[in-house]
N, C-alpha and C. Protein backbone atom coordinates (compact mmCIF):
# COMPACT_ATOMS: atom_id res chain seq x y z
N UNK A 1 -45.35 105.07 -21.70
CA UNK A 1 -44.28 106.07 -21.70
C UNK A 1 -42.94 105.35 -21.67
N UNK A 2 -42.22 105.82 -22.52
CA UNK A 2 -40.83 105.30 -22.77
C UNK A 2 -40.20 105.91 -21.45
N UNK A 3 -39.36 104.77 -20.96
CA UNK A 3 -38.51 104.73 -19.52
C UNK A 3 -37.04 104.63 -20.14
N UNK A 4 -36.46 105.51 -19.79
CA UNK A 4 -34.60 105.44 -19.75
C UNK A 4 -34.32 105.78 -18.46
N UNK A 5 -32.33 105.45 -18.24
CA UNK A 5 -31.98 105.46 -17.28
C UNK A 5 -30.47 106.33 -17.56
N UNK A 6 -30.40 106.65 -19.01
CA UNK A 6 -29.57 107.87 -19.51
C UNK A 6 -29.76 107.79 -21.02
N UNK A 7 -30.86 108.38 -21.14
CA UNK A 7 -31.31 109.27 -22.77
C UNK A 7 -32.21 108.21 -23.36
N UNK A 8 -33.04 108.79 -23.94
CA UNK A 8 -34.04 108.41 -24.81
C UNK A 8 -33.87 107.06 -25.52
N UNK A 9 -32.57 106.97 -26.04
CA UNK A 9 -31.64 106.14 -27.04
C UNK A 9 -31.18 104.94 -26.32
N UNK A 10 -30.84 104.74 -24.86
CA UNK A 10 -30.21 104.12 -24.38
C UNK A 10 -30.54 102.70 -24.81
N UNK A 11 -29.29 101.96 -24.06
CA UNK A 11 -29.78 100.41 -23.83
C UNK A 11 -30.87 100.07 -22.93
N UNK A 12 -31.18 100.98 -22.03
CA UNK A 12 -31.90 100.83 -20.98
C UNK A 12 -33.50 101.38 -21.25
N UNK A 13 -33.72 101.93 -22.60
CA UNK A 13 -34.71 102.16 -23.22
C UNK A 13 -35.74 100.97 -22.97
N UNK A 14 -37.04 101.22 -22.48
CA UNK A 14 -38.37 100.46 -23.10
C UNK A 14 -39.16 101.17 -22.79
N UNK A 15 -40.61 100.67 -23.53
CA UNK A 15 -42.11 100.93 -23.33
C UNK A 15 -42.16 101.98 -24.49
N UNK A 16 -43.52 102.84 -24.34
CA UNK A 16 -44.14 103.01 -25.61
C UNK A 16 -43.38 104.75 -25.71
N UNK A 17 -43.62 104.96 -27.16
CA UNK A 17 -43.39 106.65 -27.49
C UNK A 17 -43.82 106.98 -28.40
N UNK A 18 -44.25 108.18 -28.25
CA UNK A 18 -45.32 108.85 -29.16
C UNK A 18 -46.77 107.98 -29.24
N UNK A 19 -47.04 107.12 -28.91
CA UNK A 19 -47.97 106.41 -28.83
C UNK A 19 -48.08 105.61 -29.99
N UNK A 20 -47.65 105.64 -30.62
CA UNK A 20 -47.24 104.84 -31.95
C UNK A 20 -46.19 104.01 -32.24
N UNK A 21 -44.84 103.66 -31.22
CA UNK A 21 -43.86 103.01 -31.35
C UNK A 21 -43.41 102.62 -29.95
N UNK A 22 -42.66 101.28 -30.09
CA UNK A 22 -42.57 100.81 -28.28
C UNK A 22 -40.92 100.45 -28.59
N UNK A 23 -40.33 100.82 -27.95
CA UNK A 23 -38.80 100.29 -27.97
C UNK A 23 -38.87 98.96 -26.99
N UNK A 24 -37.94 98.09 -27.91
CA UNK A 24 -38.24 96.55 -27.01
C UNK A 24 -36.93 95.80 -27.14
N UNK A 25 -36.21 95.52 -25.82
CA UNK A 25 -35.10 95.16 -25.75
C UNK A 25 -34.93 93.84 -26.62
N UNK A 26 -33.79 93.31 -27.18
CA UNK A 26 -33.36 92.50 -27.59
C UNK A 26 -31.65 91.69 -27.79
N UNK A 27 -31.27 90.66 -28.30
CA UNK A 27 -29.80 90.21 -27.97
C UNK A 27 -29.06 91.20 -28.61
N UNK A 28 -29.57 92.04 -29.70
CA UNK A 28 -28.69 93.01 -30.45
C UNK A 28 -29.14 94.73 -29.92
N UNK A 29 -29.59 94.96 -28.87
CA UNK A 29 -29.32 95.88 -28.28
C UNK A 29 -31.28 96.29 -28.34
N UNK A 30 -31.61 97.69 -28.58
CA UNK A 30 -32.52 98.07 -28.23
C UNK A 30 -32.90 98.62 -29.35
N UNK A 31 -34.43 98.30 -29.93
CA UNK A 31 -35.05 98.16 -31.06
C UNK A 31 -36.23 99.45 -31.08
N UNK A 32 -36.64 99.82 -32.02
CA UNK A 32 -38.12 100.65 -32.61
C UNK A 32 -38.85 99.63 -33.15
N UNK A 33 -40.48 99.58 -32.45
CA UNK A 33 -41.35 98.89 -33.63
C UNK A 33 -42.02 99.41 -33.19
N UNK A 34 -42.90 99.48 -34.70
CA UNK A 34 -44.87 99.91 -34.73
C UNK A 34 -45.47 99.53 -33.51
N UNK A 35 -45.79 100.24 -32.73
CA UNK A 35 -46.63 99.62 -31.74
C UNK A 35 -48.12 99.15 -32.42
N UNK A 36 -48.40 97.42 -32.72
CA UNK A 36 -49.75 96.96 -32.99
C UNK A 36 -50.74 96.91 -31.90
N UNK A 37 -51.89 97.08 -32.30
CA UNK A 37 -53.04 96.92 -31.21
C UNK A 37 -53.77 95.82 -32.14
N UNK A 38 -54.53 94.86 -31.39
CA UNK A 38 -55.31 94.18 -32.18
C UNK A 38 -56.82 94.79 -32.09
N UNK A 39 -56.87 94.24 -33.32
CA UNK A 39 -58.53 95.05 -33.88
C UNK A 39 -59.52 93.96 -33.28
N UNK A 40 -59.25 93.07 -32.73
CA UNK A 40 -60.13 92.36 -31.93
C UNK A 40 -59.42 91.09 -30.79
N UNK A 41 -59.39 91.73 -29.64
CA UNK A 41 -58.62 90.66 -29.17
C UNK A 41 -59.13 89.67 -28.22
N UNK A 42 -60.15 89.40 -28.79
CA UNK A 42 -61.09 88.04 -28.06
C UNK A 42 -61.82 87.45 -29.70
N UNK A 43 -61.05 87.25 -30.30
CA UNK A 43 -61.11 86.41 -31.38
C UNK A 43 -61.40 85.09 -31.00
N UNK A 44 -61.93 83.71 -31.66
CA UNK A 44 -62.12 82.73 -30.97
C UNK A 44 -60.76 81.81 -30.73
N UNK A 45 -59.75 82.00 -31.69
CA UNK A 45 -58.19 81.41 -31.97
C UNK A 45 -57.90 82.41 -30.49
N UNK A 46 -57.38 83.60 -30.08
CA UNK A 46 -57.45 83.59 -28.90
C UNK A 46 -58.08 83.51 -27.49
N UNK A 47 -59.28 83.12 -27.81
CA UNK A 47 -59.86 82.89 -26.46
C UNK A 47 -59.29 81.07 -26.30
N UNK A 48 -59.11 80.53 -27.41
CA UNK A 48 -58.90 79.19 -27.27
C UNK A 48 -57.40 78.86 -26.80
N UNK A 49 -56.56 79.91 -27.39
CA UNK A 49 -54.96 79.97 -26.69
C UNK A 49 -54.91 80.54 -25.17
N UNK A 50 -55.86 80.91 -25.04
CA UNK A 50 -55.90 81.66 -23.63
C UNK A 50 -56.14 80.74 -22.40
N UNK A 51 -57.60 79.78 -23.13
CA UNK A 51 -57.48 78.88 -22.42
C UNK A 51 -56.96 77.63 -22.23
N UNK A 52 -55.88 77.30 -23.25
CA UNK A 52 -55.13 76.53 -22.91
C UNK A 52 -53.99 76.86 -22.08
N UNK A 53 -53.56 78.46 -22.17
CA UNK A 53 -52.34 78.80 -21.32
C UNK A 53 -52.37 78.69 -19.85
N UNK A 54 -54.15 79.09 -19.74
CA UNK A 54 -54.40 79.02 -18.49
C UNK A 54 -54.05 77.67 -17.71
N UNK A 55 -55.00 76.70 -18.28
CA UNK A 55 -55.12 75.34 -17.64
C UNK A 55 -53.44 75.06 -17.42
N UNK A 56 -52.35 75.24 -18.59
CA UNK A 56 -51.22 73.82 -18.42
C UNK A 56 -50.49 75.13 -17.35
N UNK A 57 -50.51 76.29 -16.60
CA UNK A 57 -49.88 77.24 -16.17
C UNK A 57 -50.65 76.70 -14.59
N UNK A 58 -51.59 76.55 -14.72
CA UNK A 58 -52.28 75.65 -12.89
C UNK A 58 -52.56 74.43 -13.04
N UNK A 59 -51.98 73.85 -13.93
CA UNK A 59 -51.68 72.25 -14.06
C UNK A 59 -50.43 71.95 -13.46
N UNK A 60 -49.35 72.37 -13.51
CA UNK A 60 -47.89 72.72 -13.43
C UNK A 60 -47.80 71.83 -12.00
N UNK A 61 -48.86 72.67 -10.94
CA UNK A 61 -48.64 72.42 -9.69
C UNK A 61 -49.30 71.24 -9.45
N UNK A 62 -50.05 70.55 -10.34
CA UNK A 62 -50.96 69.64 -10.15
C UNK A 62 -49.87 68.07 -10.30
N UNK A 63 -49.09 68.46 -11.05
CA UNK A 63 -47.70 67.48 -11.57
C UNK A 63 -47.20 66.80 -10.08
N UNK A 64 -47.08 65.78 -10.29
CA UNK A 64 -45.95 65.02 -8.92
C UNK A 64 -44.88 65.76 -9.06
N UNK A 65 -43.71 65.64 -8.61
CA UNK A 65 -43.04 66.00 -7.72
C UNK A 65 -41.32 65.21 -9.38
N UNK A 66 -42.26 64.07 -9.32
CA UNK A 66 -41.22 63.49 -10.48
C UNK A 66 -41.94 63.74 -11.91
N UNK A 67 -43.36 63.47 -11.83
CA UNK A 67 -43.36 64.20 -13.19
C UNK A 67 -43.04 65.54 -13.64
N UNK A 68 -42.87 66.51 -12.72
CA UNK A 68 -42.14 67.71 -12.72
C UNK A 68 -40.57 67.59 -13.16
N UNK A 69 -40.40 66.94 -12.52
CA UNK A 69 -38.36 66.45 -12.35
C UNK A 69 -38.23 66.02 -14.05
N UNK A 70 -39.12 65.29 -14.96
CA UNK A 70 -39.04 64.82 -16.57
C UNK A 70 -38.76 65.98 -17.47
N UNK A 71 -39.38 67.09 -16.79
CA UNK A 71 -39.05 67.96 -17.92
C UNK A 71 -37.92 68.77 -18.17
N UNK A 72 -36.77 68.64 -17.11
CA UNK A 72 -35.71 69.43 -16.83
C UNK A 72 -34.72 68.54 -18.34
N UNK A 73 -35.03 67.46 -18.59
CA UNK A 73 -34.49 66.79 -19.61
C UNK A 73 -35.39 67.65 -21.08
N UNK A 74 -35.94 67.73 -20.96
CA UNK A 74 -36.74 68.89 -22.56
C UNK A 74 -35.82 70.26 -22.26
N UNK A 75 -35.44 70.87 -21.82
CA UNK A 75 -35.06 72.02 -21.27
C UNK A 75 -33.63 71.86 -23.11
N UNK A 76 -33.87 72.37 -24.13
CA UNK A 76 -33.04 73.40 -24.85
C UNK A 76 -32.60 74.55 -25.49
N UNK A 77 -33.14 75.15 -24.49
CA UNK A 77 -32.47 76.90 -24.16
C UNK A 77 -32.21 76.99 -23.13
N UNK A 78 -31.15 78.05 -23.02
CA UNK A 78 -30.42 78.60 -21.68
C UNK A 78 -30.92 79.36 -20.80
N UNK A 79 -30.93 78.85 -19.40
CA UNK A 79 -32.20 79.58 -18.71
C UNK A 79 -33.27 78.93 -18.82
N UNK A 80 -33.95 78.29 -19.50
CA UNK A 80 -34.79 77.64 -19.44
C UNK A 80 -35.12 76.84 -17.87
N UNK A 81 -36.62 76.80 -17.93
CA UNK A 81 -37.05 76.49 -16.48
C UNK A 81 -37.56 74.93 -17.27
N UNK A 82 -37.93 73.81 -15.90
CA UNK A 82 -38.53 72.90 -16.45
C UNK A 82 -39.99 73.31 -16.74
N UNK A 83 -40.84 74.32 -15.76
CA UNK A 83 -42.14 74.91 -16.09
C UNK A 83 -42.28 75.22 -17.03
N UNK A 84 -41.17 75.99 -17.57
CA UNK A 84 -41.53 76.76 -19.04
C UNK A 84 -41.19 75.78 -19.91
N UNK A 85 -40.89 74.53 -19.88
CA UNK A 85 -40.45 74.15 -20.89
C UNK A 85 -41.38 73.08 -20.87
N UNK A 86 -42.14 73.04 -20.09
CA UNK A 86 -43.69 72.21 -19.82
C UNK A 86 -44.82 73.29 -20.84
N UNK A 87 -44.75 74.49 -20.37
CA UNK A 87 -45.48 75.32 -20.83
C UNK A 87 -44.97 75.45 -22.25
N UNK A 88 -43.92 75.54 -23.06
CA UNK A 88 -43.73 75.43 -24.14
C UNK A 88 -43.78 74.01 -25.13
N UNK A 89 -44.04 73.06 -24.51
CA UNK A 89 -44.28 72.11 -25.23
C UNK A 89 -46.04 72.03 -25.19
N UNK A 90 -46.72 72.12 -24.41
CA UNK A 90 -48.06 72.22 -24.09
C UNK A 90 -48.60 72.72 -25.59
N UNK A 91 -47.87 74.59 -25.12
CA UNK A 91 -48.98 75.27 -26.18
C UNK A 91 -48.21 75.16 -27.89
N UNK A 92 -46.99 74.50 -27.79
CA UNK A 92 -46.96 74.14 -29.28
C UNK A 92 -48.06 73.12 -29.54
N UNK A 93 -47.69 72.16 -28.74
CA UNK A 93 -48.59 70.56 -29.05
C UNK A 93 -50.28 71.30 -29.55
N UNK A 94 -50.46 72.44 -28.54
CA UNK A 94 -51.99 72.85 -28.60
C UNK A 94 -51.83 73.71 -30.04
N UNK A 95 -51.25 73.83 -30.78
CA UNK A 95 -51.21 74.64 -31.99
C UNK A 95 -50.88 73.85 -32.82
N UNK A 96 -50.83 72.59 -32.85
CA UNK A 96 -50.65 71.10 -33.76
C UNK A 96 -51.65 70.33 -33.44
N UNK A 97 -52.78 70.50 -32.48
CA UNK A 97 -53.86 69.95 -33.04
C UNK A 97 -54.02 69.04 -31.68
N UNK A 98 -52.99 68.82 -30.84
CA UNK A 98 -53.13 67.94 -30.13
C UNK A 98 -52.76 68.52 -28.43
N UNK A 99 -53.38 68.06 -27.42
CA UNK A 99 -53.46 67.53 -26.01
C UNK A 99 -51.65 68.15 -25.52
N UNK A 100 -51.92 68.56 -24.14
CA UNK A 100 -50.15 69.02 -23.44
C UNK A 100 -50.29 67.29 -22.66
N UNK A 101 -48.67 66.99 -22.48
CA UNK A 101 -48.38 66.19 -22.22
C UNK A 101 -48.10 66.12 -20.39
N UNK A 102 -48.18 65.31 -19.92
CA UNK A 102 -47.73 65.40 -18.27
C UNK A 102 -46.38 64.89 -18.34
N UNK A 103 -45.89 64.45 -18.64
CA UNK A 103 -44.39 63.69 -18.62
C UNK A 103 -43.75 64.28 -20.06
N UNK A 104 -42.08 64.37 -19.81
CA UNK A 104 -41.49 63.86 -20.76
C UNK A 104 -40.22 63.03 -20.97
N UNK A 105 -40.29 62.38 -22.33
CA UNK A 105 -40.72 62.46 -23.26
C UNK A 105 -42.40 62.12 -23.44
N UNK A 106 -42.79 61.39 -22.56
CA UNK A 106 -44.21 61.28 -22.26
C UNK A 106 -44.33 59.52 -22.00
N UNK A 107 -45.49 59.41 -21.41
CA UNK A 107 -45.77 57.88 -21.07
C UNK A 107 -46.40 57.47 -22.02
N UNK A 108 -46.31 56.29 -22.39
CA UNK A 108 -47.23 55.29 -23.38
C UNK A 108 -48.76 54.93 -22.65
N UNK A 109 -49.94 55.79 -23.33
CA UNK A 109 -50.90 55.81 -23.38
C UNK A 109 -51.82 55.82 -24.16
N UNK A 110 -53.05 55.74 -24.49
CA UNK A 110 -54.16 55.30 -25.31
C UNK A 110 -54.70 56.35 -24.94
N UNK A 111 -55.76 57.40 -26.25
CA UNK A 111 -56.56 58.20 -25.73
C UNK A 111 -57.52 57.83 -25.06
N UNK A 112 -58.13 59.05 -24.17
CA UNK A 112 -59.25 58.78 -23.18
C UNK A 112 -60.71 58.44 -23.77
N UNK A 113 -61.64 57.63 -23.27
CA UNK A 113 -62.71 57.39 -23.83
C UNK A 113 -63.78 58.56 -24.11
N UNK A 114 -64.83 58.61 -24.55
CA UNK A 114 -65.58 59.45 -25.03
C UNK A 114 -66.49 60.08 -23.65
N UNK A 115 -66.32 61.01 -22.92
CA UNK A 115 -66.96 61.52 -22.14
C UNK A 115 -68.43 61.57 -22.54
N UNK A 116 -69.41 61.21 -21.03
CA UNK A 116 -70.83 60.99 -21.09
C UNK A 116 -71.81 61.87 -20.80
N UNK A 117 -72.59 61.89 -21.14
CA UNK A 117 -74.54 62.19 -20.44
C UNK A 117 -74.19 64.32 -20.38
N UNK A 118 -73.46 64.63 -21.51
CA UNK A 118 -73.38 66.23 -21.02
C UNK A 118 -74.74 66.69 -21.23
N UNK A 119 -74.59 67.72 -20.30
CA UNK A 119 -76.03 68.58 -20.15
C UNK A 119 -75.32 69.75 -19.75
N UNK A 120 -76.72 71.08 -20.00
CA UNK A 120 -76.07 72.15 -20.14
C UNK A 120 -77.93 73.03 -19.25
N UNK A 121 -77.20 73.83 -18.35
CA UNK A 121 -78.33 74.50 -17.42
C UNK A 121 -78.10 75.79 -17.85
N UNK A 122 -78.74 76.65 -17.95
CA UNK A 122 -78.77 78.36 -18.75
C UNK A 122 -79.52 79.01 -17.48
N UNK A 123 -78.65 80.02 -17.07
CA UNK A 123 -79.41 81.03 -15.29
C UNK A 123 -79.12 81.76 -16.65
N UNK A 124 -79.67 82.95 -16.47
CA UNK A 124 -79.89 84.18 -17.89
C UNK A 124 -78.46 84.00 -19.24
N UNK A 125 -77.26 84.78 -18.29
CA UNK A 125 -76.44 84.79 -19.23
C UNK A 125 -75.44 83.50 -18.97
N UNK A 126 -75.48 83.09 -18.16
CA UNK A 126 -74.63 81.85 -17.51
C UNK A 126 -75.08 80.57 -17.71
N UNK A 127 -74.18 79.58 -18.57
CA UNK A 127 -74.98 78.40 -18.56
C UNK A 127 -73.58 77.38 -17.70
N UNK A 128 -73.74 76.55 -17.50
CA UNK A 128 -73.52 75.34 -16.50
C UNK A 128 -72.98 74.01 -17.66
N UNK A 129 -72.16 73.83 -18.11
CA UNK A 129 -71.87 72.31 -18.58
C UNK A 129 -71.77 71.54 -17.76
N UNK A 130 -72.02 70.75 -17.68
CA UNK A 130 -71.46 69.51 -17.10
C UNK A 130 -71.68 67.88 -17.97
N UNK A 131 -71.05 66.95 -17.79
CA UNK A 131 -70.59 65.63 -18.44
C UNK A 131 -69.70 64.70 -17.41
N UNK A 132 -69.55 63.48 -17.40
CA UNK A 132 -68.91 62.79 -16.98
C UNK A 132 -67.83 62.13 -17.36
N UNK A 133 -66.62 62.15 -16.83
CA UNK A 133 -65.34 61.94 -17.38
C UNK A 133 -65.30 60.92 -17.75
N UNK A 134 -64.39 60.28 -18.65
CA UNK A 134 -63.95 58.66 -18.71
C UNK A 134 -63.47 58.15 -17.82
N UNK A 135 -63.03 56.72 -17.41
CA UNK A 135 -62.84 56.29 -16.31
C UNK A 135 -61.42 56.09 -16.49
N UNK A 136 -60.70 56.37 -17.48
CA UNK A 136 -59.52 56.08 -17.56
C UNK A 136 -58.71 57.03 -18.47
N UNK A 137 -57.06 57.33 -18.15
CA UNK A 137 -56.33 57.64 -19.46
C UNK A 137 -56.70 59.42 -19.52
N UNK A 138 -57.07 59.70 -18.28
CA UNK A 138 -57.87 60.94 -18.85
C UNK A 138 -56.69 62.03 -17.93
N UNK A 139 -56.36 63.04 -18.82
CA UNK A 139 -55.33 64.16 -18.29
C UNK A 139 -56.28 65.70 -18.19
N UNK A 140 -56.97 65.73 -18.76
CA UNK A 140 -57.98 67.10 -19.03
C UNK A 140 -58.89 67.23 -20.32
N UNK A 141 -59.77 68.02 -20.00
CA UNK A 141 -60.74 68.24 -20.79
C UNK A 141 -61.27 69.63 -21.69
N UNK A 142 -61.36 69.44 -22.41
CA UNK A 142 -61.05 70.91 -23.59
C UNK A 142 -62.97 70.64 -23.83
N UNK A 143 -63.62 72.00 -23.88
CA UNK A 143 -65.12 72.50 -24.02
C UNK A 143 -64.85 73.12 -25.53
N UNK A 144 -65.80 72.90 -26.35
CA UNK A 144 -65.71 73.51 -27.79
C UNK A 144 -67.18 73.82 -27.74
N UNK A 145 -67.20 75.40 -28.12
CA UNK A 145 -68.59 76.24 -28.11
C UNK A 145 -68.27 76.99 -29.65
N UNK A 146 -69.45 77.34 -30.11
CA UNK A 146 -69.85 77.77 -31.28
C UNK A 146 -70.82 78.13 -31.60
N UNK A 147 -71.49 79.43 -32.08
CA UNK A 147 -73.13 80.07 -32.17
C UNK A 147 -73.31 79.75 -33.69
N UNK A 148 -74.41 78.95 -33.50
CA UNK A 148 -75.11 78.87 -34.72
C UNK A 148 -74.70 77.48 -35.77
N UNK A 149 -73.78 76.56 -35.25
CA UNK A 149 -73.56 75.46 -35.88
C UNK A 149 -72.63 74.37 -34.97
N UNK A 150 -72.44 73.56 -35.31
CA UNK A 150 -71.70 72.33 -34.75
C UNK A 150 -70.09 73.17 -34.50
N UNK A 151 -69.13 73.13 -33.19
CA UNK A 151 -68.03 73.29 -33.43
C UNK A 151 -67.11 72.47 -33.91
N UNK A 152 -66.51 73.11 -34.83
CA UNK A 152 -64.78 72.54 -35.43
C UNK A 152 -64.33 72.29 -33.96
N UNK A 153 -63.44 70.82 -34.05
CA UNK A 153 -62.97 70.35 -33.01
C UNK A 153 -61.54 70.89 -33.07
N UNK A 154 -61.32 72.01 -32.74
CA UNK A 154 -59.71 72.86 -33.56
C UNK A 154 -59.91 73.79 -31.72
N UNK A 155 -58.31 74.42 -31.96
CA UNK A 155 -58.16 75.30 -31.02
C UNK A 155 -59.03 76.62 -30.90
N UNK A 156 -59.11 77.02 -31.58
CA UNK A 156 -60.23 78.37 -32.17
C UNK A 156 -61.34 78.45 -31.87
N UNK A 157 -62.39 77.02 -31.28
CA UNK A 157 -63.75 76.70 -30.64
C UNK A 157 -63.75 76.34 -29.14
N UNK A 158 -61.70 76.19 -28.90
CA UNK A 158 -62.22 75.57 -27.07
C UNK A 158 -62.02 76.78 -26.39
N UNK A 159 -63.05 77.01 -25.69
CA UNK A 159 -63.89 78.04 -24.41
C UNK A 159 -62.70 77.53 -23.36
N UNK A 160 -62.80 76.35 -23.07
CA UNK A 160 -61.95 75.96 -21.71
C UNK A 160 -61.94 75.27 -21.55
N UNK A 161 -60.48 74.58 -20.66
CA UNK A 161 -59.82 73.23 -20.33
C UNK A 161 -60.12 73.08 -19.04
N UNK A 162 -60.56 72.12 -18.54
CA UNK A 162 -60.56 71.68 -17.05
C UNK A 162 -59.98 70.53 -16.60
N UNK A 163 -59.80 70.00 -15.57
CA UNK A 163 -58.45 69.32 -14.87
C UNK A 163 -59.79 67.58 -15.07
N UNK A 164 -59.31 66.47 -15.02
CA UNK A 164 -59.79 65.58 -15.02
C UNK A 164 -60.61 65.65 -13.33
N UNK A 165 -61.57 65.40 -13.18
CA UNK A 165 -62.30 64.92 -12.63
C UNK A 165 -63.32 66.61 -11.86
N UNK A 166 -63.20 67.41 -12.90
CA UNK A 166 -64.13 68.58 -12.51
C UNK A 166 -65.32 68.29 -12.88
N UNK A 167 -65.37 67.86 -13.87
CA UNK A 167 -66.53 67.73 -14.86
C UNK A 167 -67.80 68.27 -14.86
N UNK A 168 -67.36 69.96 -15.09
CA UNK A 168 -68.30 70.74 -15.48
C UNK A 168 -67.36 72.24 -15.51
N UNK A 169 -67.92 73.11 -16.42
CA UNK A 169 -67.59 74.55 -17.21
C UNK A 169 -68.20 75.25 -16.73
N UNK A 170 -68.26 76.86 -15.97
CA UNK A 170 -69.20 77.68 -16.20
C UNK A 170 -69.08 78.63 -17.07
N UNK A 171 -69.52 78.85 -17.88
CA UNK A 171 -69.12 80.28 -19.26
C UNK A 171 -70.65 81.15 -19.01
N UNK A 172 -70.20 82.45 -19.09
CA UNK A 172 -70.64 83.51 -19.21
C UNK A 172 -70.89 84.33 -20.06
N UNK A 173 -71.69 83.81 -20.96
CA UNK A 173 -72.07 84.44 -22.73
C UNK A 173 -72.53 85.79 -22.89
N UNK A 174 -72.36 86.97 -23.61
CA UNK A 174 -73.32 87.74 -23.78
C UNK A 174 -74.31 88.22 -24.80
N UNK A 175 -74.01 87.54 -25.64
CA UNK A 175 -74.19 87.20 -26.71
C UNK A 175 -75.45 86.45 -26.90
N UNK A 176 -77.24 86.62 -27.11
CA UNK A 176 -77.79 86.06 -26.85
C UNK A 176 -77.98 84.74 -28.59
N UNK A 177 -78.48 83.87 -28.88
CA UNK A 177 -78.77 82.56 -29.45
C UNK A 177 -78.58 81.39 -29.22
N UNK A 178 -78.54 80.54 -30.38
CA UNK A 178 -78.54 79.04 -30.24
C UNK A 178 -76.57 78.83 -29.88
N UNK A 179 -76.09 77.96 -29.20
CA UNK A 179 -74.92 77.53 -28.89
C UNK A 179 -74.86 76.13 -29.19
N UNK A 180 -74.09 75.43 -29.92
CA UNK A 180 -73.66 74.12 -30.00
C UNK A 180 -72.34 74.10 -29.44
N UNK A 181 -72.15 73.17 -28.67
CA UNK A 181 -71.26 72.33 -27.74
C UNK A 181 -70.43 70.95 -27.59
N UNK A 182 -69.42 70.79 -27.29
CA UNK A 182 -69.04 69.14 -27.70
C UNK A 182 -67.59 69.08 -26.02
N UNK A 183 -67.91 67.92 -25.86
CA UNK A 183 -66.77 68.08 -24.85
C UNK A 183 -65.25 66.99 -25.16
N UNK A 184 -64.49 66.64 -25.01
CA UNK A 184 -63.27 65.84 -25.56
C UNK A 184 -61.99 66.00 -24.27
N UNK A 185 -61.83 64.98 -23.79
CA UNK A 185 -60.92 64.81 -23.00
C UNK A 185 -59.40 64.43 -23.49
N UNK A 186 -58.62 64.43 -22.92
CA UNK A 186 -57.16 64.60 -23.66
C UNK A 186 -55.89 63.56 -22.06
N UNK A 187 -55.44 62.87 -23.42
CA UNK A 187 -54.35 61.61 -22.03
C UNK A 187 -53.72 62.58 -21.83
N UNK A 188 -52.72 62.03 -20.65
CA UNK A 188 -51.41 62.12 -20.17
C UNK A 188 -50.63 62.43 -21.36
N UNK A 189 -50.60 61.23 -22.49
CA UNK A 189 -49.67 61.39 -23.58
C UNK A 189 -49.86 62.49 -24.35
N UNK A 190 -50.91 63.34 -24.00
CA UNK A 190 -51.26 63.86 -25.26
C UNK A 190 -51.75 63.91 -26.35
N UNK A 191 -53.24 62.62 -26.21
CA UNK A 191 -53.78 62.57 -27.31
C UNK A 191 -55.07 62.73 -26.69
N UNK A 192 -56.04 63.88 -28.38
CA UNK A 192 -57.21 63.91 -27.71
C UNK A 192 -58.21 62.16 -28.23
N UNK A 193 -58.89 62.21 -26.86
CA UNK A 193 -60.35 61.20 -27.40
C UNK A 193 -61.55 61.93 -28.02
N UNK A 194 -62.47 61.06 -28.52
CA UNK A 194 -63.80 61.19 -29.38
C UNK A 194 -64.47 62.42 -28.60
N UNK A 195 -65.18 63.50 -29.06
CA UNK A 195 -65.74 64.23 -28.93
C UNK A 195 -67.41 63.68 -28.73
N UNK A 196 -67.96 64.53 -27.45
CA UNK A 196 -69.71 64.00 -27.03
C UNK A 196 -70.39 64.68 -28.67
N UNK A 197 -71.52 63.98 -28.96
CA UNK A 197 -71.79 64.39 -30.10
C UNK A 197 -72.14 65.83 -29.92
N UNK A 198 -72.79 66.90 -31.11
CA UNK A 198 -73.50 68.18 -31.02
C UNK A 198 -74.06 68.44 -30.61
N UNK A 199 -74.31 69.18 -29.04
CA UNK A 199 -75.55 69.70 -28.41
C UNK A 199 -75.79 71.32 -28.08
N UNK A 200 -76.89 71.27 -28.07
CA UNK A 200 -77.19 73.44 -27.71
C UNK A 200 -77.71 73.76 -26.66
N UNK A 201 -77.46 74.75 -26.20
CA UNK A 201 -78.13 75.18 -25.50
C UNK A 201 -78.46 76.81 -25.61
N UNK A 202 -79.85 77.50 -25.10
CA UNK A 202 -79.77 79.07 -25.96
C UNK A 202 -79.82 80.06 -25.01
N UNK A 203 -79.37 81.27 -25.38
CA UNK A 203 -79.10 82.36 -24.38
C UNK A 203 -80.20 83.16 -25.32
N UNK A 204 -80.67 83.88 -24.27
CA UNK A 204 -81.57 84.57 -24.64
C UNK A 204 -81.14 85.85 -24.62
């Protein structure tokens, strides 16, 4: 329901009307658009943005105290926070193919080595990843799931990011078949390492 604070029209206009149009503030005053719904909004491109927003949004706090203090130098917009401007370099970098950074401009690092020995436990609809981290260079870890073939190592296949030294996923499928899996850890700098080769596991 559209909210004013004097007439329909106002500057102070937002939210939805008629159920078909949402007025949405902007620098040039107060706008009409189509209100869109998505026709599917657990697509795999968003479940994979979702979980990257998640991880670098409770990573934030995971930051020292000075690697926090690096990003106030990235900061070019007004208002801009150093968080958000952590969080906006993250999920661009994650829509170019590559790893969020802990520092900036970032530290000189080598990607992380190829994470080991994953295995995967299935309780009905719940299966269990787990793998062992690299011993070095390692900032977090991105899970790539896919029914019915090997996953594309792309944003669109990762299920979820976890913090270096969790090393293990729980996902909750409902969806019963075969699942192939790959795990890939990601530096400090922002680069991902080698992916564990193709493995499955099946939901029944």
């Amino acid at each position: 329901m559209a909210k004013s604070q004097a007439g329909l029209l106002s500057l102070g206009t937002t939210g939805k009307f008629a159920g078909s149009m949402v007025f949405v503030q902007t620098a040039n005053g107060t706008v009409i658009r189509q209100l869109v719904v998505p026709t599917n909004p657990k697509t795999q491109a968003q479940t994979g943005t979702r979980s990257m927003m998640k991880w670098i949004s409770r990573e934030w706090a995971q930051l020292s105290a000075p690697e926090q203090a690096t990003w106030l130098s990235a900061i070019s917009k007004a208002g801009e926070s150093a968080f958000n401007a952590f969080v906006r370099s993250g999920m661009g970098r994650w829509s170019n193919g590559l790893f969020a950074q802990s520092e900036f401009p970032t530290v000189t690092e080598a990607a992380p080595d190829i994470p080991t020995t994953p295995a995967a436990v299935v309780n009905g609809r719940q299966v269990t990843l787990t793998w062992v981290d690299p011993a070095a260079r390692l900032f977090g870890v991105a899970i790539h799931l896919n029914l019915g073939s090997a996953p594309a190592l792309s944003q669109a296949t990762a299920v979820a990011v976890v913090d270096a030294g969790t090393e293990q996923s729980v996902l909750s499928i409902t969806v019963p078949g075969t699942y192939h899996y790959r795990v890939r850890g990601g530096s400090h700098e922002g680069l991902f390492g080698p992916a564990t080769a193709d493995d499955t596991f099946v939901i029944s």
